[in-house]
N, C-alpha and C. Protein backbone atom coordinates (compact mmCIF):
# COMPACT_ATOMS: atom_id res chain seq x y z
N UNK A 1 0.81 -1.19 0.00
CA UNK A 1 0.00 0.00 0.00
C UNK A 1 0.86 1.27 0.00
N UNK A 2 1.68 1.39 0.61
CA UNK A 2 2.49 2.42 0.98
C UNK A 2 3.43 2.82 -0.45
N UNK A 3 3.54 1.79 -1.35
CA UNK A 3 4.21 2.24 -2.89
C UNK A 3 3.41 2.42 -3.30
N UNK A 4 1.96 2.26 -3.35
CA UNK A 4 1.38 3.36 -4.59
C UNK A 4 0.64 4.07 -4.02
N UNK A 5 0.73 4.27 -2.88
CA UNK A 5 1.17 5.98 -1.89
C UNK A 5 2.54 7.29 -1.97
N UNK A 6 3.09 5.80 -2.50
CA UNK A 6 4.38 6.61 -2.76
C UNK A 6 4.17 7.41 -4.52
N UNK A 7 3.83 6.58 -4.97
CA UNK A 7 3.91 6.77 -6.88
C UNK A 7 2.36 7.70 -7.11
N UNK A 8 1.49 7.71 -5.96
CA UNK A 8 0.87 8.88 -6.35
C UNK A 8 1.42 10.34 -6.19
N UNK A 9 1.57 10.06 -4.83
CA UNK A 9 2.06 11.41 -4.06
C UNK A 9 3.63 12.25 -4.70
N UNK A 10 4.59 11.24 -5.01
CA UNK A 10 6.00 11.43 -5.21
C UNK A 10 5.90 11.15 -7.10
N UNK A 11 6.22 12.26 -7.41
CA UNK A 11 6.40 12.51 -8.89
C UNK A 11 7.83 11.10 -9.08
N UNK A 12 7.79 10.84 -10.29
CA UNK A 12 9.01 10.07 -10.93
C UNK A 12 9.40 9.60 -9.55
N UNK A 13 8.99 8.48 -9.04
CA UNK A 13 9.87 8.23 -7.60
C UNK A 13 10.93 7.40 -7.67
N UNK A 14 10.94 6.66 -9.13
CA UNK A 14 12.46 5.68 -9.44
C UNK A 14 13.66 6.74 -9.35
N UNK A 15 13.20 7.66 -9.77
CA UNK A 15 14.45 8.76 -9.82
C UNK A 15 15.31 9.08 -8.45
N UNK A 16 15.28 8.30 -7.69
CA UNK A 16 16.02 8.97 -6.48
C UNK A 16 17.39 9.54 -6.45
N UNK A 17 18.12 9.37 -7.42
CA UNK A 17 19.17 10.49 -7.93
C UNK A 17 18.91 11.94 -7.88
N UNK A 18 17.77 12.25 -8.18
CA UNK A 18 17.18 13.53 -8.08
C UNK A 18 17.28 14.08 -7.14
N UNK A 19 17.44 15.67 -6.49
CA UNK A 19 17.41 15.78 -5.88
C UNK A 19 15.90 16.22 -5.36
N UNK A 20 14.77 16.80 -5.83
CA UNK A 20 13.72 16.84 -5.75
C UNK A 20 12.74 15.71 -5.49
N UNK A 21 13.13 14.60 -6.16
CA UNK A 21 12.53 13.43 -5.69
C UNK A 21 12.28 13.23 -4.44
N UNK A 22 13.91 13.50 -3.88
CA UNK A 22 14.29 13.24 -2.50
C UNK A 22 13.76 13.76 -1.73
N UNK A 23 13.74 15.17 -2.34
CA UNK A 23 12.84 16.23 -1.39
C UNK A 23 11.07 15.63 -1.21
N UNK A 24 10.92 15.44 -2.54
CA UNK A 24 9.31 14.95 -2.02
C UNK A 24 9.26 13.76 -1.46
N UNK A 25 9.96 12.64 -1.22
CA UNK A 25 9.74 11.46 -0.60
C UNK A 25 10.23 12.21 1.28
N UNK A 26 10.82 13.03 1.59
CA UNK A 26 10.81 13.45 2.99
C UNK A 26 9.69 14.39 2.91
N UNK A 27 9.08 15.02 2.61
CA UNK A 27 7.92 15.95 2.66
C UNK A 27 6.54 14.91 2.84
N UNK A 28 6.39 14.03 2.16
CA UNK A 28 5.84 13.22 1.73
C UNK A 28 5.52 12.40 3.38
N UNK A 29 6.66 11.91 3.54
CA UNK A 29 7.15 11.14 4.83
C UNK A 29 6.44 11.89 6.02
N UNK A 30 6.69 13.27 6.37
CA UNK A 30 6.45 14.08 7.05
C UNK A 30 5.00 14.66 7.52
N UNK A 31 4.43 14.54 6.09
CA UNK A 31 2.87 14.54 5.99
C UNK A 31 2.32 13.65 6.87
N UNK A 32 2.74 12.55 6.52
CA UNK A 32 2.16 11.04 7.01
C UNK A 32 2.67 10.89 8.69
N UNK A 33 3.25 11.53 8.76
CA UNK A 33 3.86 11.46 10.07
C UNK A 33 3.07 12.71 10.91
N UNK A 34 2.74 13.44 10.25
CA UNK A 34 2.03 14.64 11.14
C UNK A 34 0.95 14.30 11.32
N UNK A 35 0.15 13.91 10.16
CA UNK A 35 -1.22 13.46 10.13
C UNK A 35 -1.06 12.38 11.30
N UNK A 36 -0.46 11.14 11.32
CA UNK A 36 -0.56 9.67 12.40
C UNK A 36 -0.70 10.22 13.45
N UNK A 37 0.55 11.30 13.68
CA UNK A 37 0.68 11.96 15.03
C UNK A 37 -0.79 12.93 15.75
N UNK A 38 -1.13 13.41 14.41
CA UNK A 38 -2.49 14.13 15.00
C UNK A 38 -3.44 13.67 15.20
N UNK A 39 -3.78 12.43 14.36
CA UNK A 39 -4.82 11.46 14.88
C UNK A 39 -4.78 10.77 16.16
N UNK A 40 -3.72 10.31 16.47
CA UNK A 40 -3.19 9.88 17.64
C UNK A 40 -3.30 10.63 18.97
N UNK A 41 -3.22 11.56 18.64
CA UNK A 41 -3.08 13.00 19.50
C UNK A 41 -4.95 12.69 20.00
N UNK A 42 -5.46 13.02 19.12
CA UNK A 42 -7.50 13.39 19.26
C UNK A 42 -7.57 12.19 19.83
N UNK A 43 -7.20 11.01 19.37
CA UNK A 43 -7.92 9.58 20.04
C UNK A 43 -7.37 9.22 21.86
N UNK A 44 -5.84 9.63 21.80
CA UNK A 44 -5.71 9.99 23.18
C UNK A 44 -6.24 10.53 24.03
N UNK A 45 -6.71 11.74 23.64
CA UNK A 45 -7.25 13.13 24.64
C UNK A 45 -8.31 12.73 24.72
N UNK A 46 -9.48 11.88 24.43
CA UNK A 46 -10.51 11.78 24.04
C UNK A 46 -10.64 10.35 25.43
N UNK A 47 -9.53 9.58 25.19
CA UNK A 47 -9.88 8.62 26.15
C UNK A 47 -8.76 9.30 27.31
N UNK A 48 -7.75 9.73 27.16
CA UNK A 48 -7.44 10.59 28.97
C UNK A 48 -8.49 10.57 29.62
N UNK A 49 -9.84 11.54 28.62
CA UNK A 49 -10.67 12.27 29.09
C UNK A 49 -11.50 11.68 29.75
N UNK A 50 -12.07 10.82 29.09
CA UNK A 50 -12.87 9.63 29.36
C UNK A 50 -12.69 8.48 31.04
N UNK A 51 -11.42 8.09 30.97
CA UNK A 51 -11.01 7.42 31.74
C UNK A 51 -10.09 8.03 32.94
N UNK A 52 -10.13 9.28 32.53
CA UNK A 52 -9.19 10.43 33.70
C UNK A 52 -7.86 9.60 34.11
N UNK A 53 -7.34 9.58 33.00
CA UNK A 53 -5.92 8.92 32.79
C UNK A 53 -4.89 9.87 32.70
N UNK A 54 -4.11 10.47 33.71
CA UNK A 54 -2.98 11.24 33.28
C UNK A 54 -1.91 10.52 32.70
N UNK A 55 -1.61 9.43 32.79
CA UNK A 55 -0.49 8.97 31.65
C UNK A 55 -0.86 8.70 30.39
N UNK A 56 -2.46 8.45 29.89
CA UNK A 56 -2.88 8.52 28.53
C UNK A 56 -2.70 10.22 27.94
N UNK A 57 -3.14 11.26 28.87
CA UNK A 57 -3.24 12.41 28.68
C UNK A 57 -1.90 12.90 28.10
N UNK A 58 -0.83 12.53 28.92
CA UNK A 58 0.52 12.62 28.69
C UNK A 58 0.79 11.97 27.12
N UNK A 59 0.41 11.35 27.18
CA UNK A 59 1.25 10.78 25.92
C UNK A 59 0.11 10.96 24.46
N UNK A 60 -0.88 12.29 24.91
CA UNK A 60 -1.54 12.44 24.05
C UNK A 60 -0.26 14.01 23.66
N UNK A 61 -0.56 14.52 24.52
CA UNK A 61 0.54 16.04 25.00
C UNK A 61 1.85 15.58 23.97
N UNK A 62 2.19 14.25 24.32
CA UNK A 62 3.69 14.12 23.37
C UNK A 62 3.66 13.69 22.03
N UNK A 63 2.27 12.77 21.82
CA UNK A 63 1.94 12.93 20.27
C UNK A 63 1.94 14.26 19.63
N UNK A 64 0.88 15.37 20.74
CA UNK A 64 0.92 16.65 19.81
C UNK A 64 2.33 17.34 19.54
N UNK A 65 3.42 17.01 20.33
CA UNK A 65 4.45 17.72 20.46
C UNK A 65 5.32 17.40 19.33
N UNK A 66 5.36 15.91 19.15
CA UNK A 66 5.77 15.25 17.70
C UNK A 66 5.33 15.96 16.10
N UNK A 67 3.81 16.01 16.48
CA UNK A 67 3.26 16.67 15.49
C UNK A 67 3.81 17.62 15.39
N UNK A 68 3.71 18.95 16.49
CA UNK A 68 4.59 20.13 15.95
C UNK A 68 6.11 20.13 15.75
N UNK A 69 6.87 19.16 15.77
CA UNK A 69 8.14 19.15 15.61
C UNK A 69 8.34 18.73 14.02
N UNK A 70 7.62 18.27 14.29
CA UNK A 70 7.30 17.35 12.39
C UNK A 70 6.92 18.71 11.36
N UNK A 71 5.80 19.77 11.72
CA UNK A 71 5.36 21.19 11.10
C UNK A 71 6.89 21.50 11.09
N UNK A 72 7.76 21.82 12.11
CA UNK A 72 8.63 22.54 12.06
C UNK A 72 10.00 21.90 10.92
N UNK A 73 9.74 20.89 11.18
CA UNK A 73 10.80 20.69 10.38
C UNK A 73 10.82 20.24 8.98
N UNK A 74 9.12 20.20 8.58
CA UNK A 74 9.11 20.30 7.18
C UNK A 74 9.21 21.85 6.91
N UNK A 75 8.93 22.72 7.29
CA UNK A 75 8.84 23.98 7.31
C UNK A 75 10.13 23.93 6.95
């Protein structure tokens, strides 16, 4: 699944000589990684909430933190 995730998203992706390729297969990467992280993030907070779990809560807090580290460094 994840290669013709790749061959939609990532122009010419045999080309990895390219340097643009390269660039879109980490952009690409990054997406997918922000998005997991933010979903992850809502489904946490949602059961912290639920179950008044401060170590679920916590590790909802560090999904979001991932997420913004991930913004930042595709940025």
């Amino acid at each position: 699944m994840h290669r013709n995730l790749i061959r939609i998203f990532v122009k010419d992706a045999d080309n990895i000589e390219n340097d643009l390729v390269r660039n879109n297969y980490g952009s690409f990467t990054a997406i997918i990684g922000i998005l997991s992280n933010t979903m992850l993030f809502g489904i946490k907070i949602v059961l912290g909430l639920i179950f008044s779990s401060i170590s679920i809560l916590a590790d909802a807090l560090n999904n979001l933190v991932d997420s913004i580290s991930s913004i930042i460094t595709l940025l």
